[in-house]
N, C-alpha and C. Protein backbone atom coordinates (compact mmCIF):
# COMPACT_ATOMS: atom_id res chain seq x y z
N UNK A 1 -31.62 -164.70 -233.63
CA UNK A 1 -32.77 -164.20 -232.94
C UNK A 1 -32.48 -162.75 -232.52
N UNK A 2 -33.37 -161.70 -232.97
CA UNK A 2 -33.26 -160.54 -233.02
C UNK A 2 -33.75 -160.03 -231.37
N UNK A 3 -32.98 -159.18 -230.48
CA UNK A 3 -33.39 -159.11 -229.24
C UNK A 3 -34.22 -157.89 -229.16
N UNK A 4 -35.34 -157.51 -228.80
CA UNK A 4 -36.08 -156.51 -228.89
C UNK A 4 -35.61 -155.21 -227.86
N UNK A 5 -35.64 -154.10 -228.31
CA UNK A 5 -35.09 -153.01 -227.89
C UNK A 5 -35.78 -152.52 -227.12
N UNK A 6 -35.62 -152.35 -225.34
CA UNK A 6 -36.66 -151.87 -224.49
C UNK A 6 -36.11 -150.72 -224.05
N UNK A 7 -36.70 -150.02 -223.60
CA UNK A 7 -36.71 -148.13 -223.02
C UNK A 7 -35.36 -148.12 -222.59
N UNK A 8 -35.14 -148.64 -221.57
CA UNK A 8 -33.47 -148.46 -221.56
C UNK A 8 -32.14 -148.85 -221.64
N UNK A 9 -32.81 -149.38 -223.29
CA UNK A 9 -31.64 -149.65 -224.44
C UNK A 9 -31.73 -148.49 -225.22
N UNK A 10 -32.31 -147.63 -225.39
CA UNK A 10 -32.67 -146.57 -226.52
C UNK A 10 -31.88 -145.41 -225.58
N UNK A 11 -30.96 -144.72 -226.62
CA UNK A 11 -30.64 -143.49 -226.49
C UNK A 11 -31.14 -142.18 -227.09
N UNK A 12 -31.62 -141.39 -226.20
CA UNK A 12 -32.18 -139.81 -226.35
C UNK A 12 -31.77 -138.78 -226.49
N UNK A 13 -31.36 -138.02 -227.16
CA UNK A 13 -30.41 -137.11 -227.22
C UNK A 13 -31.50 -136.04 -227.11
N UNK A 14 -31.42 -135.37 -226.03
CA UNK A 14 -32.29 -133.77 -225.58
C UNK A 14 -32.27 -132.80 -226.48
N UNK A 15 -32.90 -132.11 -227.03
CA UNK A 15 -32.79 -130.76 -228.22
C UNK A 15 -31.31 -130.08 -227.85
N UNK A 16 -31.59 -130.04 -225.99
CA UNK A 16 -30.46 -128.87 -225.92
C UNK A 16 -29.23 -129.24 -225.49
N UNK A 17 -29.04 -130.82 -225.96
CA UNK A 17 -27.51 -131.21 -225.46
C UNK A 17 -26.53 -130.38 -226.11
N UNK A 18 -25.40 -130.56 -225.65
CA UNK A 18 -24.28 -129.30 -225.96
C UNK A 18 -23.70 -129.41 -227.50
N UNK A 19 -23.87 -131.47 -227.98
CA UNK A 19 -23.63 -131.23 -229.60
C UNK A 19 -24.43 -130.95 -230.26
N UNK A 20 -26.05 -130.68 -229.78
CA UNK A 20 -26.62 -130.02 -230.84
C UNK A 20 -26.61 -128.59 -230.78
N UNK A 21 -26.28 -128.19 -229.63
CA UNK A 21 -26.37 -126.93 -229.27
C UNK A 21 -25.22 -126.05 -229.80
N UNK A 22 -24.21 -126.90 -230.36
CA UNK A 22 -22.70 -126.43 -230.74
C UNK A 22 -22.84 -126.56 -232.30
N UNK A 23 -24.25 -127.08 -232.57
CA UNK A 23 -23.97 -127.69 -234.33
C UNK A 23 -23.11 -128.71 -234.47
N UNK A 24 -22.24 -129.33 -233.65
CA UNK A 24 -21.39 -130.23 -234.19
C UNK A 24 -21.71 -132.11 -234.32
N UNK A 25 -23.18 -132.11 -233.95
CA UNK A 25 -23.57 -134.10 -233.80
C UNK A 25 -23.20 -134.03 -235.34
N UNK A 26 -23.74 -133.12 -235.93
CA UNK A 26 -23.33 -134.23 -237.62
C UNK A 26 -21.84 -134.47 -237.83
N UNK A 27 -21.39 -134.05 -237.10
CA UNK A 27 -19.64 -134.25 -237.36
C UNK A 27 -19.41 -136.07 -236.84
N UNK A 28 -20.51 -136.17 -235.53
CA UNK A 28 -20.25 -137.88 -234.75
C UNK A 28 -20.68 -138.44 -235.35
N UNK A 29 -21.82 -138.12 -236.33
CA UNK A 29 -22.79 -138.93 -237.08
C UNK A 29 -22.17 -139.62 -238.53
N UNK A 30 -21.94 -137.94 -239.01
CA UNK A 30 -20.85 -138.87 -240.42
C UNK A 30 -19.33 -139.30 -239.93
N UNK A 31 -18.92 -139.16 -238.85
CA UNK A 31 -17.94 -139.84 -238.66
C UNK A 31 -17.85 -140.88 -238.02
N UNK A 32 -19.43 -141.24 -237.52
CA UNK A 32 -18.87 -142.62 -236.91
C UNK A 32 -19.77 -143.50 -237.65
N UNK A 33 -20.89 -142.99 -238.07
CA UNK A 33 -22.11 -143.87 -238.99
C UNK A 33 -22.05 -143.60 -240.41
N UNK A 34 -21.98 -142.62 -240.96
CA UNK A 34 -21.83 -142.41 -242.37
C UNK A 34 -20.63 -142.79 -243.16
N UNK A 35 -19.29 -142.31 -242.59
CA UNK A 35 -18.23 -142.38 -243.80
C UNK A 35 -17.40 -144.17 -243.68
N UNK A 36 -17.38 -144.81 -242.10
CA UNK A 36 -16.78 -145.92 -242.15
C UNK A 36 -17.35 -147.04 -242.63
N UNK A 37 -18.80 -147.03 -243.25
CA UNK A 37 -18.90 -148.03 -244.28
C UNK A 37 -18.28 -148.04 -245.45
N UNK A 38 -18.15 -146.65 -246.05
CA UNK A 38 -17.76 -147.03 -247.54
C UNK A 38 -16.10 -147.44 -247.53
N UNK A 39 -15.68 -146.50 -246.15
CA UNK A 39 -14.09 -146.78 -246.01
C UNK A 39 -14.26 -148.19 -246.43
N UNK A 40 -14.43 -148.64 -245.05
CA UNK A 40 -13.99 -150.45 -245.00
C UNK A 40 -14.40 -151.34 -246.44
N UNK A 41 -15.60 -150.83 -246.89
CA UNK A 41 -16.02 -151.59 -247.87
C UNK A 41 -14.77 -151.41 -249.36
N UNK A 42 -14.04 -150.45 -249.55
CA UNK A 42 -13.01 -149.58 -250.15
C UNK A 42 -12.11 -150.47 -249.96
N UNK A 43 -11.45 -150.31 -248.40
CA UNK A 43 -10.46 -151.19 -248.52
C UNK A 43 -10.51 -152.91 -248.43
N UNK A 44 -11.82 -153.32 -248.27
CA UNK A 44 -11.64 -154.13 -248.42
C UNK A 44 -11.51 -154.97 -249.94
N UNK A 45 -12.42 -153.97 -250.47
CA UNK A 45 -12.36 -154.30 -252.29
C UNK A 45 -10.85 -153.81 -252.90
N UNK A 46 -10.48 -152.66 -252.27
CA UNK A 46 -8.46 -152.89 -252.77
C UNK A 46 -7.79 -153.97 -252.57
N UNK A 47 -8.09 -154.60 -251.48
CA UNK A 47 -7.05 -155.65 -250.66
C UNK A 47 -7.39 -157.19 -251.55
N UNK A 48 -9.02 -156.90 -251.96
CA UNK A 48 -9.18 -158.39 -252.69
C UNK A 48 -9.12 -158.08 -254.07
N UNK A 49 -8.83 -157.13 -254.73
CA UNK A 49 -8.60 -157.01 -256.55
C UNK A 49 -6.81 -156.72 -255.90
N UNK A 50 -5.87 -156.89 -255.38
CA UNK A 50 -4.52 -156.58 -255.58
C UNK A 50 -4.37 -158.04 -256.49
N UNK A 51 -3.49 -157.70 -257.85
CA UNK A 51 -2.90 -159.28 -258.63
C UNK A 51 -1.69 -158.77 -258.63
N UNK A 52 -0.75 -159.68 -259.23
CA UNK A 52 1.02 -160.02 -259.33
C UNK A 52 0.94 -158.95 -260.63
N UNK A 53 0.02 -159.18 -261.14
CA UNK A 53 0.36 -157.88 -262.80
C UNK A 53 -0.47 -156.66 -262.45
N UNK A 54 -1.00 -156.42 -261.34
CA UNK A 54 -1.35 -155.13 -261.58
C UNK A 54 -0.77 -153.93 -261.85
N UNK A 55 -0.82 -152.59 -262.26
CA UNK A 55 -0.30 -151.78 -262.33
C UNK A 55 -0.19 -150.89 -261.10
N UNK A 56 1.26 -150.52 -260.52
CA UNK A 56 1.41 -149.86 -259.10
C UNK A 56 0.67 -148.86 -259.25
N UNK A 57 0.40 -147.94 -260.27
CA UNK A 57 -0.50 -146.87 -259.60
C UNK A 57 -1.98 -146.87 -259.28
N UNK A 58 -2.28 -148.01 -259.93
CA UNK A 58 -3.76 -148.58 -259.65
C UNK A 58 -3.59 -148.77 -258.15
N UNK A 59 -2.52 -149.98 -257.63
CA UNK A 59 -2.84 -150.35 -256.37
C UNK A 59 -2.59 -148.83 -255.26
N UNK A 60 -1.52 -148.09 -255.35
CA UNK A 60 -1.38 -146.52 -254.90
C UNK A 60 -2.33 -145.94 -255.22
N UNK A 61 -3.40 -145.36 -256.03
CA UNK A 61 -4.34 -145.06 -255.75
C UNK A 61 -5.38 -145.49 -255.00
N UNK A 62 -5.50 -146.67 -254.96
CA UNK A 62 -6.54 -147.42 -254.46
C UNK A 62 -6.56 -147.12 -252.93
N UNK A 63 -4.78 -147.19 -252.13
CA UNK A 63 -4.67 -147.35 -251.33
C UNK A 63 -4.97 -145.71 -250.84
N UNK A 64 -4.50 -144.99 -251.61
CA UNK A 64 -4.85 -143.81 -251.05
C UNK A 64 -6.05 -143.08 -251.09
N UNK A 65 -6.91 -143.91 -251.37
CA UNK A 65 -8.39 -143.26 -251.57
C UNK A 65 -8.80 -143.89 -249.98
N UNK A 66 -8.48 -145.37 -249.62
CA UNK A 66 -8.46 -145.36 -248.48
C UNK A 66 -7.90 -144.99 -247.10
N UNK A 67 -6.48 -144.49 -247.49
CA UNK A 67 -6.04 -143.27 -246.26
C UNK A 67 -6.74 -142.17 -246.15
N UNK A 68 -6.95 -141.75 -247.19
CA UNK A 68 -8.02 -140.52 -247.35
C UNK A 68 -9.40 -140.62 -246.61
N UNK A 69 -9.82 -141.74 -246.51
CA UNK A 69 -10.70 -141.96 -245.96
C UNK A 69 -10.43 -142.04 -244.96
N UNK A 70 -9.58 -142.60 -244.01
CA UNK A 70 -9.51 -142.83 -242.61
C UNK A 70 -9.20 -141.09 -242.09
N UNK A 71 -8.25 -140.69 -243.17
CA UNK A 71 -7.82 -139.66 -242.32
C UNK A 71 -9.17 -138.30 -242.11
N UNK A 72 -10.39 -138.43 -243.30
CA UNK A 72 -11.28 -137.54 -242.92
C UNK A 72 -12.08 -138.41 -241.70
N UNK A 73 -11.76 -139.45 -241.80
CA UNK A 73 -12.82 -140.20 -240.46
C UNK A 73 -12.00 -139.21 -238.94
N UNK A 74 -10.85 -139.51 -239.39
CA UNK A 74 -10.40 -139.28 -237.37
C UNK A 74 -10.28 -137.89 -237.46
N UNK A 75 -9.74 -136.75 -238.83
CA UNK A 75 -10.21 -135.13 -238.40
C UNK A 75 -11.61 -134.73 -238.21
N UNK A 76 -12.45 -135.65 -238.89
CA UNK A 76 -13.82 -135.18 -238.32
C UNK A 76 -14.16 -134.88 -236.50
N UNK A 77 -13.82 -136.41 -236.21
CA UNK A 77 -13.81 -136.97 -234.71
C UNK A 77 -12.60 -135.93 -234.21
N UNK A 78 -11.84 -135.60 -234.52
CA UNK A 78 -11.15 -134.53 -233.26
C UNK A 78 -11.54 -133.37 -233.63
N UNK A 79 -12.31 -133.08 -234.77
CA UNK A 79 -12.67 -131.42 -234.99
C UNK A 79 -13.94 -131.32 -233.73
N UNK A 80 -14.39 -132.43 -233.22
CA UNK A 80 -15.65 -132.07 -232.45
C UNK A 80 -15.05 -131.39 -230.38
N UNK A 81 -15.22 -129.96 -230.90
CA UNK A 81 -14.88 -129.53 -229.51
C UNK A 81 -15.40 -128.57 -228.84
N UNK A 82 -14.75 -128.30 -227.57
CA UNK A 82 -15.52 -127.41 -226.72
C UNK A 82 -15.47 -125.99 -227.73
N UNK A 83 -16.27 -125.26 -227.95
CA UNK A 83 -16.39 -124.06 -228.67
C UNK A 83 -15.37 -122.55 -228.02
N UNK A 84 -15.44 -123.21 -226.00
CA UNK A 84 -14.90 -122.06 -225.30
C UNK A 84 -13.25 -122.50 -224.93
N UNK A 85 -13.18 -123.64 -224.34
CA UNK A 85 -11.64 -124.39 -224.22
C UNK A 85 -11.13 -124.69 -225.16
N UNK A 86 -11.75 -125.01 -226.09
CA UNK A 86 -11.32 -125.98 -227.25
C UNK A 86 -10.88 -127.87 -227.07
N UNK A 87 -11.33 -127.86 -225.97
CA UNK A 87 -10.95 -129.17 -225.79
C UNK A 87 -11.29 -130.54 -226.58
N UNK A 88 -10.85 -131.26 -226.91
CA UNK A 88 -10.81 -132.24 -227.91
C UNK A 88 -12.37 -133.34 -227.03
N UNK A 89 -13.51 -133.44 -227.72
CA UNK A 89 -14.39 -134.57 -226.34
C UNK A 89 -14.45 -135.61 -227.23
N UNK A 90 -14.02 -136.23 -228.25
CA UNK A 90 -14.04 -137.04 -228.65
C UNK A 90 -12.76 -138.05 -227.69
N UNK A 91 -11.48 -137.42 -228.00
CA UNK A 91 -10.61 -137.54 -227.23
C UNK A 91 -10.87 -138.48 -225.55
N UNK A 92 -11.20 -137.21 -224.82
CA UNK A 92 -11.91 -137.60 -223.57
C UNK A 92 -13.07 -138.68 -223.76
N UNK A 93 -14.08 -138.69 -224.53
CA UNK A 93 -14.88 -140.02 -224.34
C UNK A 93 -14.25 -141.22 -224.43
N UNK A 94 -13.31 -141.29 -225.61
CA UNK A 94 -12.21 -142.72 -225.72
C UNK A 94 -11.59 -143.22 -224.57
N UNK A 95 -11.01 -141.89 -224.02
CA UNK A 95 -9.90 -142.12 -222.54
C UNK A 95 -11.09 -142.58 -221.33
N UNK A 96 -12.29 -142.79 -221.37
CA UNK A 96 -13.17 -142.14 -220.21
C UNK A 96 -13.17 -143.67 -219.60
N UNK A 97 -13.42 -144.27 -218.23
CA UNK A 97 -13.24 -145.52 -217.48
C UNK A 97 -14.58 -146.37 -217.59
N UNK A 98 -15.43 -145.43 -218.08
CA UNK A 98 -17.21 -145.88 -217.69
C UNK A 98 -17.47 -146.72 -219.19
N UNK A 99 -16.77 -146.71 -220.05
CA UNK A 99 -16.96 -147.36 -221.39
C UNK A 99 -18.03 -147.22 -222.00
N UNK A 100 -18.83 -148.61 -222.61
CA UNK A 100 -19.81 -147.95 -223.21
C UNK A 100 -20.64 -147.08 -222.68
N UNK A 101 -20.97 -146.70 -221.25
CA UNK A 101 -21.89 -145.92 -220.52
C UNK A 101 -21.48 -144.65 -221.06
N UNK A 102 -20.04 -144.36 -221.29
CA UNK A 102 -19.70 -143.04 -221.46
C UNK A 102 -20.10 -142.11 -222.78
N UNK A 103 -20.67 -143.27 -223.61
CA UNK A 103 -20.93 -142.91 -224.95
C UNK A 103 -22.49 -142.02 -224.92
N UNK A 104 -23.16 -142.92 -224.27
CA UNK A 104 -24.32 -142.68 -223.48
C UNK A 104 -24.88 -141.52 -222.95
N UNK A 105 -23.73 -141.56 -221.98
CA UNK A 105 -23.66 -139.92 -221.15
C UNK A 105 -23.42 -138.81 -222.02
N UNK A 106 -22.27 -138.87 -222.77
CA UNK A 106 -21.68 -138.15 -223.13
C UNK A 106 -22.88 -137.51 -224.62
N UNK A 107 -23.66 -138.38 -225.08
CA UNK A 107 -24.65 -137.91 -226.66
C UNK A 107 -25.59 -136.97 -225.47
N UNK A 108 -25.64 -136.98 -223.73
CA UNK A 108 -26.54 -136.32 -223.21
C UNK A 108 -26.13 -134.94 -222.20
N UNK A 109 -24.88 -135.02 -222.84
CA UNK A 109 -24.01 -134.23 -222.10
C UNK A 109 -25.17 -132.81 -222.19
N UNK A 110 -24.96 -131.63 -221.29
CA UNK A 110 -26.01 -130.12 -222.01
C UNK A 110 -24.73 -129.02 -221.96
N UNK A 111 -23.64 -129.69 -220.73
CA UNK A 111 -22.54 -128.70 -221.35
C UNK A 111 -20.97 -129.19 -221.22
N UNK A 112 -20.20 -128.43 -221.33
CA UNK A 112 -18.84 -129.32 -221.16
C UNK A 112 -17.78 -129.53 -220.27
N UNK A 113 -17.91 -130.92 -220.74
CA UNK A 113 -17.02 -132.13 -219.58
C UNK A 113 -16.12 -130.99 -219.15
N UNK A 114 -15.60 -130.90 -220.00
CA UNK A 114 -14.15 -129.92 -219.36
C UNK A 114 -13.73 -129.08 -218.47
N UNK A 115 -14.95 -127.91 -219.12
CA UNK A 115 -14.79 -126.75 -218.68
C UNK A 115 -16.46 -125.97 -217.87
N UNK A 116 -17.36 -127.05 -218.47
CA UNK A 116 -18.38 -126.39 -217.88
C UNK A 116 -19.40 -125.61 -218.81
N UNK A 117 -19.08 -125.21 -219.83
CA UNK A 117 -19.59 -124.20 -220.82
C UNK A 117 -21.05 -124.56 -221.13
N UNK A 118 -21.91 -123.86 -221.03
CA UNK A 118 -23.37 -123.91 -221.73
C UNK A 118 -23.43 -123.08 -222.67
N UNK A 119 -23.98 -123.81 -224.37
CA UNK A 119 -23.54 -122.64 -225.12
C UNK A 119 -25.19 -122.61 -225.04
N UNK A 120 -25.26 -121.21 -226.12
CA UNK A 120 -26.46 -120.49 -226.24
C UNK A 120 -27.13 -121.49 -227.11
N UNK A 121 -28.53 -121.52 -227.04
CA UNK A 121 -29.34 -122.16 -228.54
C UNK A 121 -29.15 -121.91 -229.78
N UNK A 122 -28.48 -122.45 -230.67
CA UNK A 122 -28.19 -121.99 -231.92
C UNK A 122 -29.18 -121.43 -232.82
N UNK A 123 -28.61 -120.52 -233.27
CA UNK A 123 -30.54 -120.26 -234.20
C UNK A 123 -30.35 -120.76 -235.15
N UNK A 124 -31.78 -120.50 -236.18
CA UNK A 124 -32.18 -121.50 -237.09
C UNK A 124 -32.05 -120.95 -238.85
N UNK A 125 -32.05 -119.44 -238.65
CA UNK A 125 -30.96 -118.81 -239.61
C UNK A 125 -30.19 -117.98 -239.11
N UNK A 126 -29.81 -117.50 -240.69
CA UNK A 126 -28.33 -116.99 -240.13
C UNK A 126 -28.86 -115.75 -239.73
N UNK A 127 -27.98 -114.74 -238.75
CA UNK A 127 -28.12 -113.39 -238.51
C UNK A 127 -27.91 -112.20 -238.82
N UNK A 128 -28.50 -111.40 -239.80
CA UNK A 128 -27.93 -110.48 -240.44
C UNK A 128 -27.18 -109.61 -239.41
C-alpha cells in the first residue's frame, strides 16, 4: 500500500539555495540518484556471472568497472563545496546529529554551514 505524499513530506529546493547558486546540485543528483543504480546493478551482475573457469581478466575487469564506479560516486560527493572555505558539506551533512532532517535542511541551505558565504546568482551564460 502506497502512502500518499502530503506537503510536508515534499522537499523544495528555493532557486537561490547555495547548491544551485554554486552550480553544484547536479554533482548530489548524479551522485546520489543517477550513477548508484547502474553501480549496484554492475556489481551485482559481476558477483552472479563469477564461474570456477572463468577467465581472471574477465572477473578483474568486471571488478574494476565497479571500483570505478564507486570511486566516481564518493569524488563526486566530496567535490561538492564551499566555493570560499572550501569546506567539504557533503562531509558535514553525514557527520550532522539531526539525520534525516539534515538532508532536508541542508538541499535548503541559501548559504554556508561553515563559513557563512552567500554566493552571487550564477548567470545563465557565460561572460565575455
Amino acid at each position: 500500500m502506497a502512502r500518499e505524499v502530503s506537503g510536508s513530506d515534499r522537499v523544495e529546493i528555493p532557486k537561490d539555495a547555495f547548491l544551485k547558486r554554486t552550480g553544484q546540485f547536479w554533482k548530489l543528483v548524479v551522485g546520489t540518484l543517477v550513477l548508484p543504480l547502474p553501480t549496484v546493478l554492475w556489481g551485482w551482475w559481476c558477483l552472479r556471472s563469477i564461474r570456477q573457469d572463468q577467465p581472471t581478466n574477465e572477473v578483474v575487469g568486471g571488478l574494476a568497472v565497479l571500483v570505478a564506479g564507486v570511486l566516481i560516486i564518493a569524488s563526486l560527493l566530496a567535490s561538492v563545496r564551499c566555493p570560499k572555505c572550501r569546506a567539504r558539506l557533503v562531509r558535514r551533512l553525514l557527520q550532522a546529529p539531526e539525520g534525516a532532517d539534515a538532508i532536508t535542511s541542508f538541499l535548503r541551505l541559501r548559504s554556508c554551514p561553515s563559513c557563512g558565504y552567500v554566493p552571487e546568482e550564477m548567470p545563465l551564460t557565460p561572460r565575455a
